[in-house]
PDB file of N, CA and C in Angstrom:
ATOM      1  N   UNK A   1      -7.315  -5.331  -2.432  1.00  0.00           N
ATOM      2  CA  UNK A   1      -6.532  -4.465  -1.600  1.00  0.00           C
ATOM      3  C   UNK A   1      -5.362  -5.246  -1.036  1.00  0.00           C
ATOM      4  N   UNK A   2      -4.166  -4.891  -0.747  1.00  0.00           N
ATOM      5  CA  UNK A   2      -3.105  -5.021  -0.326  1.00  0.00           C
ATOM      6  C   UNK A   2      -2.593  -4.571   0.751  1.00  0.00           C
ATOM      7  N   UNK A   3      -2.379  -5.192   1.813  1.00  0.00           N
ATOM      8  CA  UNK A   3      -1.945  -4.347   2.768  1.00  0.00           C
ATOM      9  C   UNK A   3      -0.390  -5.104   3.390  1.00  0.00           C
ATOM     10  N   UNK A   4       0.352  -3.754   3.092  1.00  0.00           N
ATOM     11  CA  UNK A   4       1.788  -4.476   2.805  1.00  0.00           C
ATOM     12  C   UNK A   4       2.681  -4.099   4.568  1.00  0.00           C
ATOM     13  N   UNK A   5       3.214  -4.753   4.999  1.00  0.00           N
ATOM     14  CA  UNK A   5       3.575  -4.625   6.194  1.00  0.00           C
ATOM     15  C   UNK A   5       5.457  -5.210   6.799  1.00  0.00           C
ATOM     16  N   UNK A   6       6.578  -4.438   7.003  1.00  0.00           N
ATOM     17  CA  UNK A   6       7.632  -4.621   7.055  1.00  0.00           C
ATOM     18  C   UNK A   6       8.465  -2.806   7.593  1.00  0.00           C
ATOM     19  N   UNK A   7       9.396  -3.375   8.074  1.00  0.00           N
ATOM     20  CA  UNK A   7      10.231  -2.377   8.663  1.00  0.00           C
ATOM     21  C   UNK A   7      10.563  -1.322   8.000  1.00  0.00           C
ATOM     22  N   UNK A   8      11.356  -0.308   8.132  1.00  0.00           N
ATOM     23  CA  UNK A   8      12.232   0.457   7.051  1.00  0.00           C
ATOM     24  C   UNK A   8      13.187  -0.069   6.494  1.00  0.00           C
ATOM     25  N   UNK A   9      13.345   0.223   4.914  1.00  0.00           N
ATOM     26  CA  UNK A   9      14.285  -0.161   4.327  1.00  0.00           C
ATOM     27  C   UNK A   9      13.513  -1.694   3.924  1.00  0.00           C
ATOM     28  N   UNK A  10      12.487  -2.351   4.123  1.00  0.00           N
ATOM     29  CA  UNK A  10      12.297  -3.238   3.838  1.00  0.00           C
ATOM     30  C   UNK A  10      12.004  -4.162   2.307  1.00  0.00           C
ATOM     31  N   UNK A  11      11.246  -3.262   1.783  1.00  0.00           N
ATOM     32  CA  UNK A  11      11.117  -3.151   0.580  1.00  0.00           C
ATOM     33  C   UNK A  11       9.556  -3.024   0.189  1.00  0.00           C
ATOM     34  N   UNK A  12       8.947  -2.360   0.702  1.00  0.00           N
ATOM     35  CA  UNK A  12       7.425  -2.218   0.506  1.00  0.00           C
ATOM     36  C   UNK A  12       7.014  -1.266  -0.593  1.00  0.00           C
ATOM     37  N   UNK A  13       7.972  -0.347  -0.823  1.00  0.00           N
ATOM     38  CA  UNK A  13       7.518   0.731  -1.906  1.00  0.00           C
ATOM     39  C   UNK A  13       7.911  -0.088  -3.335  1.00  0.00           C
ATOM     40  N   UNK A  14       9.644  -0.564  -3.130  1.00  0.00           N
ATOM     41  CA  UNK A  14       9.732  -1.736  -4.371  1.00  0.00           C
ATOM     42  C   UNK A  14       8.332  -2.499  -4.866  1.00  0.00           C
ATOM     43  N   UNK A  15       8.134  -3.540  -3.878  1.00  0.00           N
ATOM     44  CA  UNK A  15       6.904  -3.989  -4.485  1.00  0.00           C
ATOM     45  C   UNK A  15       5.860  -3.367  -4.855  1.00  0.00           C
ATOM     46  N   UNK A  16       5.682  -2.375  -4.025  1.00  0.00           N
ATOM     47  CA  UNK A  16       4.389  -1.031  -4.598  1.00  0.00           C
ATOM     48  C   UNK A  16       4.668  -0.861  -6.374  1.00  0.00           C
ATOM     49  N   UNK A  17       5.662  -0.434  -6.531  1.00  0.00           N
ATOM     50  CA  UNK A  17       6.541  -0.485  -8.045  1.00  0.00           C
ATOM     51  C   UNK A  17       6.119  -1.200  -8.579  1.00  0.00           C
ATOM     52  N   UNK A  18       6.451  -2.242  -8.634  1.00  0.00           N
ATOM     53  CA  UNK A  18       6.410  -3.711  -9.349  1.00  0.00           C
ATOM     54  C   UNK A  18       5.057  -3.857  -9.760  1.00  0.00           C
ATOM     55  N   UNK A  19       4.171  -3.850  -8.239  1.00  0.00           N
ATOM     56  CA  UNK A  19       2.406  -4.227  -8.714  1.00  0.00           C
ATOM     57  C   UNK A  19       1.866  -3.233  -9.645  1.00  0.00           C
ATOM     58  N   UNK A  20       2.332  -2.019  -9.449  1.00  0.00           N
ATOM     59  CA  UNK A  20       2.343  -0.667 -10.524  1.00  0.00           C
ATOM     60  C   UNK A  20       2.331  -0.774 -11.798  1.00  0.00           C
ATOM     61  N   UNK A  21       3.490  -1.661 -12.176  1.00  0.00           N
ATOM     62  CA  UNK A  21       3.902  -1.742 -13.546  1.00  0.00           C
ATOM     63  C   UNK A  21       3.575  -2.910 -14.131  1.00  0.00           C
ATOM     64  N   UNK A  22       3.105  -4.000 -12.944  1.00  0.00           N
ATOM     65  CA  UNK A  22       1.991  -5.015 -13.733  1.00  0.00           C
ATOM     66  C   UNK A  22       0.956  -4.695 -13.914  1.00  0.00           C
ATOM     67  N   UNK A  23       0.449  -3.440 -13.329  1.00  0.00           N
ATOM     68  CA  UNK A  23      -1.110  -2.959 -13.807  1.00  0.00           C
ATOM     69  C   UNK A  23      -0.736  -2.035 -15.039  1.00  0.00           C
ATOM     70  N   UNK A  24       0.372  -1.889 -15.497  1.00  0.00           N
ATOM     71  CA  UNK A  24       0.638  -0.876 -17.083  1.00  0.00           C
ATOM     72  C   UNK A  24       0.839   0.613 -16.538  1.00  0.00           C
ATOM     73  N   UNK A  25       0.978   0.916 -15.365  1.00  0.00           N
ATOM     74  CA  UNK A  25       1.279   2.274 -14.852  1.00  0.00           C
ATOM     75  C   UNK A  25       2.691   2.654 -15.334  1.00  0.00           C
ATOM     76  N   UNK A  26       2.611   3.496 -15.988  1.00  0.00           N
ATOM     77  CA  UNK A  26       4.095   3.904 -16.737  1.00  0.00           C
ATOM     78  C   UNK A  26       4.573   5.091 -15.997  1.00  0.00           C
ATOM     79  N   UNK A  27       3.939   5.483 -15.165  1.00  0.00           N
ATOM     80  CA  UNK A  27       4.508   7.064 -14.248  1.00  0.00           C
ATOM     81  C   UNK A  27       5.361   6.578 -13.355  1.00  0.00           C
ATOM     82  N   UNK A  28       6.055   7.332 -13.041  1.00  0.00           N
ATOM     83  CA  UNK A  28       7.030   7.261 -11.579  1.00  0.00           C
ATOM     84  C   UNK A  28       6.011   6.583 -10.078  1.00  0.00           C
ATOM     85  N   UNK A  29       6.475   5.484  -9.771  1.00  0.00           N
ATOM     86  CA  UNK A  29       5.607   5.558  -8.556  1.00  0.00           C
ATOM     87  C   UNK A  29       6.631   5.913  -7.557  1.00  0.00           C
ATOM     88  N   UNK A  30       6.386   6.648  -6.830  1.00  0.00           N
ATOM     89  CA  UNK A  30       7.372   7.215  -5.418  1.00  0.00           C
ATOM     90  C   UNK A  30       6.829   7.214  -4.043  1.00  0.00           C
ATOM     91  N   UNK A  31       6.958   6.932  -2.865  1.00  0.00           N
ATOM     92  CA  UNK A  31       6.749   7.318  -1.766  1.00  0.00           C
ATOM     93  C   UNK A  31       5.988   7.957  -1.464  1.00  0.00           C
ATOM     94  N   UNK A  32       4.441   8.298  -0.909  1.00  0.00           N
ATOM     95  CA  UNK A  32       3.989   9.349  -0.687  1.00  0.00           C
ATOM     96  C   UNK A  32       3.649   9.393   0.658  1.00  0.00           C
ATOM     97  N   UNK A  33       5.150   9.315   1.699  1.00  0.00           N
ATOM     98  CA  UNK A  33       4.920   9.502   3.021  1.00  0.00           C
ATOM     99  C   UNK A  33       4.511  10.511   3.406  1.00  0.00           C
ATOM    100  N   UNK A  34       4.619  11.726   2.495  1.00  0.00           N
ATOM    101  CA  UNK A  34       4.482  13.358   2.971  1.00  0.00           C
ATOM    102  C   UNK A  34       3.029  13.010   2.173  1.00  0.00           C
ATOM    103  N   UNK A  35       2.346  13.137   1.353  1.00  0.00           N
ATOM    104  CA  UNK A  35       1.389  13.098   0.560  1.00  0.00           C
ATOM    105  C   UNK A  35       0.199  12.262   1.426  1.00  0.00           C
ATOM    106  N   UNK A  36       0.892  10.984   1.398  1.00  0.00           N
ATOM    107  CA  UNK A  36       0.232   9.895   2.823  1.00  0.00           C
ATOM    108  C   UNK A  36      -0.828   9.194   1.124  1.00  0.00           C
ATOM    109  N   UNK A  37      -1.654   9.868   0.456  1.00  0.00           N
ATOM    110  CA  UNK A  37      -2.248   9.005  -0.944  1.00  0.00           C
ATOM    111  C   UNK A  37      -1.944   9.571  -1.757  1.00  0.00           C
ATOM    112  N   UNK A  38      -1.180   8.519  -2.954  1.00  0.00           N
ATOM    113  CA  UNK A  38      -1.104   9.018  -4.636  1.00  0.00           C
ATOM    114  C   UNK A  38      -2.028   8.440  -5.218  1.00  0.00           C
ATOM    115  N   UNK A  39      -2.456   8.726  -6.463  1.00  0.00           N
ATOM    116  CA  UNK A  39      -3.033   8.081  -7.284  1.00  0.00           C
ATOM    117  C   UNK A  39      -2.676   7.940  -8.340  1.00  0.00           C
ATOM    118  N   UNK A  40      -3.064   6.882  -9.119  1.00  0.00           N
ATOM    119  CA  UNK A  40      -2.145   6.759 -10.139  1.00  0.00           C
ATOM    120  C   UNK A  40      -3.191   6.167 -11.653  1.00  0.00           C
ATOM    121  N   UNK A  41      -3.077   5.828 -12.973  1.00  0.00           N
ATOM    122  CA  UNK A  41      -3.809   5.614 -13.584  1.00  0.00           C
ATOM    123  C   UNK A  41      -3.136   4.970 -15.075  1.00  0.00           C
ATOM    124  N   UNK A  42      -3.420   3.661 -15.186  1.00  0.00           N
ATOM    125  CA  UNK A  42      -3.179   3.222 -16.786  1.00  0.00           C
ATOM    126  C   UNK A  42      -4.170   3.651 -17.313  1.00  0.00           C
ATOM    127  N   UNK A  43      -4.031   3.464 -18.559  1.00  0.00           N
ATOM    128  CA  UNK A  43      -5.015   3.518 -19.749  1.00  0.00           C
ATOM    129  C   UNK A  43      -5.885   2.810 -19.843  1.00  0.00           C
ATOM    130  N   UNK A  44      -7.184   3.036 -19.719  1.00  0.00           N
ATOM    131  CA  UNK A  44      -8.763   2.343 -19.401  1.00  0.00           C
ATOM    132  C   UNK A  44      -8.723   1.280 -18.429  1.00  0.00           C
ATOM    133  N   UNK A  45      -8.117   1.985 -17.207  1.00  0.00           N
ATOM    134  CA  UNK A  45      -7.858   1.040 -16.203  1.00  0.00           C
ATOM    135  C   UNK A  45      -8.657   1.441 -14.952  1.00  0.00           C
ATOM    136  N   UNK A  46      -8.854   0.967 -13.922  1.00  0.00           N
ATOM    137  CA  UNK A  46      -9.116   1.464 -12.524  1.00  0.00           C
ATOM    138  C   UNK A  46      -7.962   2.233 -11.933  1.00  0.00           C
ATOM    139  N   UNK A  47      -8.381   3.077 -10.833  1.00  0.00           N
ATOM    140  CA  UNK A  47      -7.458   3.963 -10.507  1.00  0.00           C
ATOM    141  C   UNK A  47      -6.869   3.157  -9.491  1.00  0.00           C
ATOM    142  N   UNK A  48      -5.514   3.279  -9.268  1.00  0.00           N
ATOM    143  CA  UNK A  48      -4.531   2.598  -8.286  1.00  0.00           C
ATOM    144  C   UNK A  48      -4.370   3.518  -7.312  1.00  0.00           C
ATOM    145  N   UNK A  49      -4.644   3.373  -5.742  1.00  0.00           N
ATOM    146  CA  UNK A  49      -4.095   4.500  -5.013  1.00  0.00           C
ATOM    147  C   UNK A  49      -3.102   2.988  -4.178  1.00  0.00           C
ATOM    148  N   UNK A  50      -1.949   4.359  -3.963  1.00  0.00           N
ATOM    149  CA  UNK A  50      -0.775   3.565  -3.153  1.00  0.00           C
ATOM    150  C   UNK A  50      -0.740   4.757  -2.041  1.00  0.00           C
ATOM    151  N   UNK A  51      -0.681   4.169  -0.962  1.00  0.00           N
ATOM    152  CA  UNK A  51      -1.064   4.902   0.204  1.00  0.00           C
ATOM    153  C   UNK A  51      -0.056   4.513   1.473  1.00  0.00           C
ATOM    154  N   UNK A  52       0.527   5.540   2.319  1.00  0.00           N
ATOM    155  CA  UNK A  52       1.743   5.293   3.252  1.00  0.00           C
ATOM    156  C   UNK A  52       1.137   5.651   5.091  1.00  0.00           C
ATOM    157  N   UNK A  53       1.070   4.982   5.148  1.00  0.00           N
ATOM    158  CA  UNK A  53       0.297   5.427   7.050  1.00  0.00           C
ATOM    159  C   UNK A  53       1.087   5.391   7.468  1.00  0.00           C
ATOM    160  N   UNK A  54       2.630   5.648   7.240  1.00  0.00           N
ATOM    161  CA  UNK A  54       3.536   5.827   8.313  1.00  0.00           C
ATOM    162  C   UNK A  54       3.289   6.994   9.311  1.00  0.00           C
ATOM    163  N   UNK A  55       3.043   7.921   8.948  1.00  0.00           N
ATOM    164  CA  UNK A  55       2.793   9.112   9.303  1.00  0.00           C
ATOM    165  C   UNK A  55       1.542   9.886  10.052  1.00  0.00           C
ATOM    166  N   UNK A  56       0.910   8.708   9.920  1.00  0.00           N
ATOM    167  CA  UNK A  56      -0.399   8.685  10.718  1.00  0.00           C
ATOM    168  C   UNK A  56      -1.224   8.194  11.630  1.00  0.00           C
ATOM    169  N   UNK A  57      -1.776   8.874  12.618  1.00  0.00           N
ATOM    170  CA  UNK A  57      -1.830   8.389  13.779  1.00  0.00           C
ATOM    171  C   UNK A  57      -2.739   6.986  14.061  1.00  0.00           C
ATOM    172  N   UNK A  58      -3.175   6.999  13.055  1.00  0.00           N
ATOM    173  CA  UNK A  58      -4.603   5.975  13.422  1.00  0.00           C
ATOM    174  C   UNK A  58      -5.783   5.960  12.260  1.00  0.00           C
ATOM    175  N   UNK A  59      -6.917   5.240  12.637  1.00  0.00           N
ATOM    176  CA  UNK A  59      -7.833   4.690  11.751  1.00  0.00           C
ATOM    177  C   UNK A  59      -8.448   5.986  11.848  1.00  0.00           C
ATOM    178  N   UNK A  60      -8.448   7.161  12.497  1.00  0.00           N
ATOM    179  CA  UNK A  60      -9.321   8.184  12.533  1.00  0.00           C
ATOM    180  C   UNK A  60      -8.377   9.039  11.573  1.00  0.00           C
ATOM    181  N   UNK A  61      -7.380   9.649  11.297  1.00  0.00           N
ATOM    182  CA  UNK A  61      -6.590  10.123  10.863  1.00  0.00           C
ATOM    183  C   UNK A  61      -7.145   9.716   9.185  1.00  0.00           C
ATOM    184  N   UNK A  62      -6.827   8.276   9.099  1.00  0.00           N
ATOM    185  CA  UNK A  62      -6.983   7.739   7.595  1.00  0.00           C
ATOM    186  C   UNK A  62      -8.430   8.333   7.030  1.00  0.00           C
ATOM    187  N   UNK A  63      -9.518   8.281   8.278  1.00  0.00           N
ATOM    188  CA  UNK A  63     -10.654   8.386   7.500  1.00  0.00           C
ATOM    189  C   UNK A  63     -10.851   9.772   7.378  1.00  0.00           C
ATOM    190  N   UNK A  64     -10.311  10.930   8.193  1.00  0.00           N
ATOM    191  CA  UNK A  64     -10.257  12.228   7.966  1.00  0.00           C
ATOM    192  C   UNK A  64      -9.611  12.511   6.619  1.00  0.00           C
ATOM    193  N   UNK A  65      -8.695  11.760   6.308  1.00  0.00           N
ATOM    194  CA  UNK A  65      -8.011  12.320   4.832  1.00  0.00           C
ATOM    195  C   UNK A  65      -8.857  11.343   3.722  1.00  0.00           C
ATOM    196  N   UNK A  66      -9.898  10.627   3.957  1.00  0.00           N
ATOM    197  CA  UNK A  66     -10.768   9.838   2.477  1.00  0.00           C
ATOM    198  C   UNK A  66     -10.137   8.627   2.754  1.00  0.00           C
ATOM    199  N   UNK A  67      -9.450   8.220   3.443  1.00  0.00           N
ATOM    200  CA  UNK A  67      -8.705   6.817   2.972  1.00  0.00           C
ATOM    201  C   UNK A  67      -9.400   5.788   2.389  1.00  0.00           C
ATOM    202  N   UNK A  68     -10.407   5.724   3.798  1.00  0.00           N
ATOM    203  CA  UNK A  68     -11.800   4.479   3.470  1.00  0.00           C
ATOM    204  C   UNK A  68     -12.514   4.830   2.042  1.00  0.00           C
ATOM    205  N   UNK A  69     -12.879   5.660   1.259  1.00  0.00           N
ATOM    206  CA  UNK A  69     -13.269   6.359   0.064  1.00  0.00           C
ATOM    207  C   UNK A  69     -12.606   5.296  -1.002  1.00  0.00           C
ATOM    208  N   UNK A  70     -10.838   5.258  -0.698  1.00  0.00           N
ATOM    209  CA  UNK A  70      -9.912   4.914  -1.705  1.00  0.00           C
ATOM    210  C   UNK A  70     -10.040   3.159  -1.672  1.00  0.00           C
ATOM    211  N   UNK A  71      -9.748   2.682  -0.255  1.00  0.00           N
ATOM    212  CA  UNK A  71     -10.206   1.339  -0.567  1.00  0.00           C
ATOM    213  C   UNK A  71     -11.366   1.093  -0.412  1.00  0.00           C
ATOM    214  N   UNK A  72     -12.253   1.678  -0.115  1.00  0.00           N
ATOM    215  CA  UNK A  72     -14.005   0.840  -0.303  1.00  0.00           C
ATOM    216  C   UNK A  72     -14.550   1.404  -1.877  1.00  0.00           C
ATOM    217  N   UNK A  73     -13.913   1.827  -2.600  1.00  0.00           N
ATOM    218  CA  UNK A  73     -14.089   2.610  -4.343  1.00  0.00           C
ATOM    219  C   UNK A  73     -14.145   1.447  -4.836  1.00  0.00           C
ATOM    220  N   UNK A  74     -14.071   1.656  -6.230  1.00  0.00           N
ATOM    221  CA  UNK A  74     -13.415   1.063  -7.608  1.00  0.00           C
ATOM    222  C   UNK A  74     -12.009   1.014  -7.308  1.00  0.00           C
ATOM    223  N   UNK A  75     -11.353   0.660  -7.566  1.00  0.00           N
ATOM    224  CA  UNK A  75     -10.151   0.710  -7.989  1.00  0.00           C
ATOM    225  C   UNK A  75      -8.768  -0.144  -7.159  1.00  0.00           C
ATOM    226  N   UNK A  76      -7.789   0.335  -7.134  1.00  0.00           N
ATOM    227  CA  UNK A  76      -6.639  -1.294  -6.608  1.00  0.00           C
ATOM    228  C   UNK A  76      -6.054  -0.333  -5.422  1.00  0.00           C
ATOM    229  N   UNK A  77      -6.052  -0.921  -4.093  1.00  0.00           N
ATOM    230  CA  UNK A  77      -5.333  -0.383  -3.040  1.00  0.00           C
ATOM    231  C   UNK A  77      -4.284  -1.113  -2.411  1.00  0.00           C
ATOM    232  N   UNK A  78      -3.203  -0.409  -2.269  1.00  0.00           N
ATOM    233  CA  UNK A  78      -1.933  -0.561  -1.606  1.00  0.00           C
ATOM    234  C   UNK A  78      -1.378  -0.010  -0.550  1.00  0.00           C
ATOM    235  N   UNK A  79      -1.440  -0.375   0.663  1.00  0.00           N
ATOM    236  CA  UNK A  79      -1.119   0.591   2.070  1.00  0.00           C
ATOM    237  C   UNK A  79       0.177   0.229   2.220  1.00  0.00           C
ATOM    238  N   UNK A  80       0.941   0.551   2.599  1.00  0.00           N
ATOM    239  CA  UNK A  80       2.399   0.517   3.387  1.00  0.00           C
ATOM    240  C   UNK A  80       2.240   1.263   4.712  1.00  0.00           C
ATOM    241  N   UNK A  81       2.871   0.182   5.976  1.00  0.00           N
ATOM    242  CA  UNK A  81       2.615   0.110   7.635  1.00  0.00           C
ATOM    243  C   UNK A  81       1.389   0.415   7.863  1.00  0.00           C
ATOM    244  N   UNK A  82       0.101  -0.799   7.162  1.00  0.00           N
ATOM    245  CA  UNK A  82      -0.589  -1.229   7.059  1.00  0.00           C
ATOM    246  C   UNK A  82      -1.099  -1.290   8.925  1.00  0.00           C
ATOM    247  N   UNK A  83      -0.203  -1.940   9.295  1.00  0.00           N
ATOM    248  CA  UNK A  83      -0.385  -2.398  10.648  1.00  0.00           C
ATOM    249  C   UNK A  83      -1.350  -1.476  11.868  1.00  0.00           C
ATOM    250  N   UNK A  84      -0.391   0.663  10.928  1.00  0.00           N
ATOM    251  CA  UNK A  84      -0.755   1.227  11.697  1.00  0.00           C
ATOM    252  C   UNK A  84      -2.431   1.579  11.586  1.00  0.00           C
ATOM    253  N   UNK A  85      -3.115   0.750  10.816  1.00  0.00           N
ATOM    254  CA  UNK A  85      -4.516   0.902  10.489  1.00  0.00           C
ATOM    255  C   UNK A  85      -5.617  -0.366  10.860  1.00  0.00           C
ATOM    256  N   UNK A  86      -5.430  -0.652  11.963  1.00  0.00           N
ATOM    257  CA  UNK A  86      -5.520  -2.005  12.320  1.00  0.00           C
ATOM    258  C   UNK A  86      -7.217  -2.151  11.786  1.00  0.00           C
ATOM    259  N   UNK A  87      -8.240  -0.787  12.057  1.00  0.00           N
ATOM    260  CA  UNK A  87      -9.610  -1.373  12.057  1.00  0.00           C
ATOM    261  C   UNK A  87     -10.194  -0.781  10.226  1.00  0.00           C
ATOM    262  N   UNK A  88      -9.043  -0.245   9.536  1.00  0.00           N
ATOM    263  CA  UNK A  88      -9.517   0.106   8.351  1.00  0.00           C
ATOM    264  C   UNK A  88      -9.401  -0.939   7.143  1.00  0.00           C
ATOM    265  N   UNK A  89      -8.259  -1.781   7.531  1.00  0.00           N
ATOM    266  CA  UNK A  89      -7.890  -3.104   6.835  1.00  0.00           C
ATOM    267  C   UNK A  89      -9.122  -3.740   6.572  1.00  0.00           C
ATOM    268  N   UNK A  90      -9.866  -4.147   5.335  1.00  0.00           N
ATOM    269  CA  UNK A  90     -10.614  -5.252   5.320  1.00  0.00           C
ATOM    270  C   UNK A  90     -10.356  -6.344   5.399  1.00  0.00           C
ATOM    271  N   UNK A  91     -11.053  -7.189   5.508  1.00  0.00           N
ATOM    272  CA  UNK A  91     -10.810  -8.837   5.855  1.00  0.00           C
ATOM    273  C   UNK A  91     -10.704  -9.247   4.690  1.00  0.00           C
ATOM    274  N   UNK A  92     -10.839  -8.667   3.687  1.00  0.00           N
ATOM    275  CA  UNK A  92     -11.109  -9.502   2.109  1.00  0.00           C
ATOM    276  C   UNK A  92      -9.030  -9.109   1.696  1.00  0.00           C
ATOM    277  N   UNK A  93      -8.363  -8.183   2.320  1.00  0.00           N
ATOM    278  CA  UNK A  93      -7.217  -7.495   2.161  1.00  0.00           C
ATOM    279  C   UNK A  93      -6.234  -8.961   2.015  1.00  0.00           C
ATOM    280  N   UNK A  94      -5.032  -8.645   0.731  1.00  0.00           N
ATOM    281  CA  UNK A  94      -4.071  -9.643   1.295  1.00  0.00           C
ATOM    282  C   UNK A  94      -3.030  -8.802   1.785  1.00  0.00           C
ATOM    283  N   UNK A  95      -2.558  -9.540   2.859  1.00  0.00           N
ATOM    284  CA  UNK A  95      -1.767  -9.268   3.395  1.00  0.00           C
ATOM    285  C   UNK A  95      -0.083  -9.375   3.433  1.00  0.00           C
ATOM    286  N   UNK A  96       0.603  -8.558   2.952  1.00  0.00           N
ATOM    287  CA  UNK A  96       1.931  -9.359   3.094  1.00  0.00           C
ATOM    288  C   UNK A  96       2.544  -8.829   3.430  1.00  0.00           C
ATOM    289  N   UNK A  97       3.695  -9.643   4.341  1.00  0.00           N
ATOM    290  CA  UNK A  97       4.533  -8.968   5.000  1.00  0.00           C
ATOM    291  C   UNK A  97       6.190  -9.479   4.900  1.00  0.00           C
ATOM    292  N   UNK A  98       6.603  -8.267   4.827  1.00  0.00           N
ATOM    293  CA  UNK A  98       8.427  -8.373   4.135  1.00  0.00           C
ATOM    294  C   UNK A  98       9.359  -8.065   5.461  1.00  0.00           C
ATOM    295  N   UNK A  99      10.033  -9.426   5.333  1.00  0.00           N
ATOM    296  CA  UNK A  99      10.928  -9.113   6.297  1.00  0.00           C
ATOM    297  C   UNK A  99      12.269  -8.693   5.952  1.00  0.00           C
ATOM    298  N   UNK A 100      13.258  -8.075   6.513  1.00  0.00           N
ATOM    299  CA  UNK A 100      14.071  -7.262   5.703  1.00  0.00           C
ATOM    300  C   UNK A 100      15.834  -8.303   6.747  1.00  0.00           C
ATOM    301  N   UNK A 101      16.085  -9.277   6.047  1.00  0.00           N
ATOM    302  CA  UNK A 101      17.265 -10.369   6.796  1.00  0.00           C
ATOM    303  C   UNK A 101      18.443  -9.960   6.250  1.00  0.00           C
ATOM    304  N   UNK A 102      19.086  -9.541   5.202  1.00  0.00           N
ATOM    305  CA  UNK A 102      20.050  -8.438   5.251  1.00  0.00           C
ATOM    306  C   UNK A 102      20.068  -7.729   4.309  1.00  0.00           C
ATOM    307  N   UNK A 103      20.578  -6.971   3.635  1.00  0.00           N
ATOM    308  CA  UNK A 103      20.768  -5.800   2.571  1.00  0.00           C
ATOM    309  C   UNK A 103      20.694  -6.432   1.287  1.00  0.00           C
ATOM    310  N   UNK A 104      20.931  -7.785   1.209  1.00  0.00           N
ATOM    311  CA  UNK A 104      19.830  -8.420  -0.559  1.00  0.00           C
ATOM    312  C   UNK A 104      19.185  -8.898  -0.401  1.00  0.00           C
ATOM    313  N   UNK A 105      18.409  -9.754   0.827  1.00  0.00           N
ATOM    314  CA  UNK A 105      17.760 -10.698   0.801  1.00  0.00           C
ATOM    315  C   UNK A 105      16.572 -10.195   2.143  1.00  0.00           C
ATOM    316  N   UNK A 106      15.213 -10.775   1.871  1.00  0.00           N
ATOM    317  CA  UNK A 106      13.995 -10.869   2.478  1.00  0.00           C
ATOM    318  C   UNK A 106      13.338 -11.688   2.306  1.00  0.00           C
ATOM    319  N   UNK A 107      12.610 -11.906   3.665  1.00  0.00           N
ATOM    320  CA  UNK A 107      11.684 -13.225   3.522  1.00  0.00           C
ATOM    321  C   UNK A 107      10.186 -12.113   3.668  1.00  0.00           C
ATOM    322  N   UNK A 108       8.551 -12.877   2.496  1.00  0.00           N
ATOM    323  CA  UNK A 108       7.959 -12.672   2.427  1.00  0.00           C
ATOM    324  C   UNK A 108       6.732 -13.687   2.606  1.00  0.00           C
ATOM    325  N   UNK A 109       5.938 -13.037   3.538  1.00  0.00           N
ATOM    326  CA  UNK A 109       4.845 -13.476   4.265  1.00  0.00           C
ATOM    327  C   UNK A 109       3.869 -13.505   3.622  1.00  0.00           C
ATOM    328  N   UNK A 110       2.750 -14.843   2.857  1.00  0.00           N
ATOM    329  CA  UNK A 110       1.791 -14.130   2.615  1.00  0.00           C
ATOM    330  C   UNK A 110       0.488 -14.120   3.008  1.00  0.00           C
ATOM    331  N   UNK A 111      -0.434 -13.472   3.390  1.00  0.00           N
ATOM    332  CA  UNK A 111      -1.443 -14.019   4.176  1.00  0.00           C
ATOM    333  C   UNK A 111      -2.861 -13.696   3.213  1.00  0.00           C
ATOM    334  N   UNK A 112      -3.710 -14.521   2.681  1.00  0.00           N
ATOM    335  CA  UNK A 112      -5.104 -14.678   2.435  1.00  0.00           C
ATOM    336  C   UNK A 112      -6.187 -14.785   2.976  1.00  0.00           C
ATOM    337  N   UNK A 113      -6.996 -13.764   2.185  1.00  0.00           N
ATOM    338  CA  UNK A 113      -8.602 -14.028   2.993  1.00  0.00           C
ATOM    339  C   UNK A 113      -9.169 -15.162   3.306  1.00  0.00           C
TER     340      UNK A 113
END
């Protein structure tokens, strides 16, 4: 699990992308701030959910919509404003966090179990 953490505009969905398409996910990955979980799926792969808590109030919120389901499953999890889920985060989670220093450039944090 991944739990990705940085401002707006920072670049958290980019990397969401990126880890996407190193797992062979060939679909569009997009934002699912309105959605809050996508799921996504290569070919004889585990299911990827990329997941956005901007929009949500709290660790009770997440677990009303399955969240805990998506990362305690099978499969590869990715939160964006991670932060706002302080007691759903596992400890096994890496953590990284993107700082956004001007319009090309960011510094990235990374933190291990």
């Amino acid at each position: 699990m991944v739990a990705l953490r940085g401002g707006l505009g920072a670049g958290k969905t980019c990397l969401t992308k990126g880890i996407a398409r190193g797992l062979g996910i060939l679909e569009e990955v997009t934002s699912p701030t309105y959605t809050i979980i996508s799921e996504y799926r290569a070919a004889n792969a585990l299911p990827f959910y990329h997941i956005d808590a901007y929009r949500l109030k709290g660790d009770d919120d997440f677990e009303a919509l399955g969240g805990n389901e998506c990362i305690d499953g099978e499969g590869i999890s990715v939160i964006e404003w991670s932060e706002r889920l302080p007691l759903s985060i596992p400890r096994s989670a890496i953590i990284i966090e993107i700082g956004l220093l001007d319009q090309d450039r960011r510094s990235i944090d990374l933190e291990e179990p």
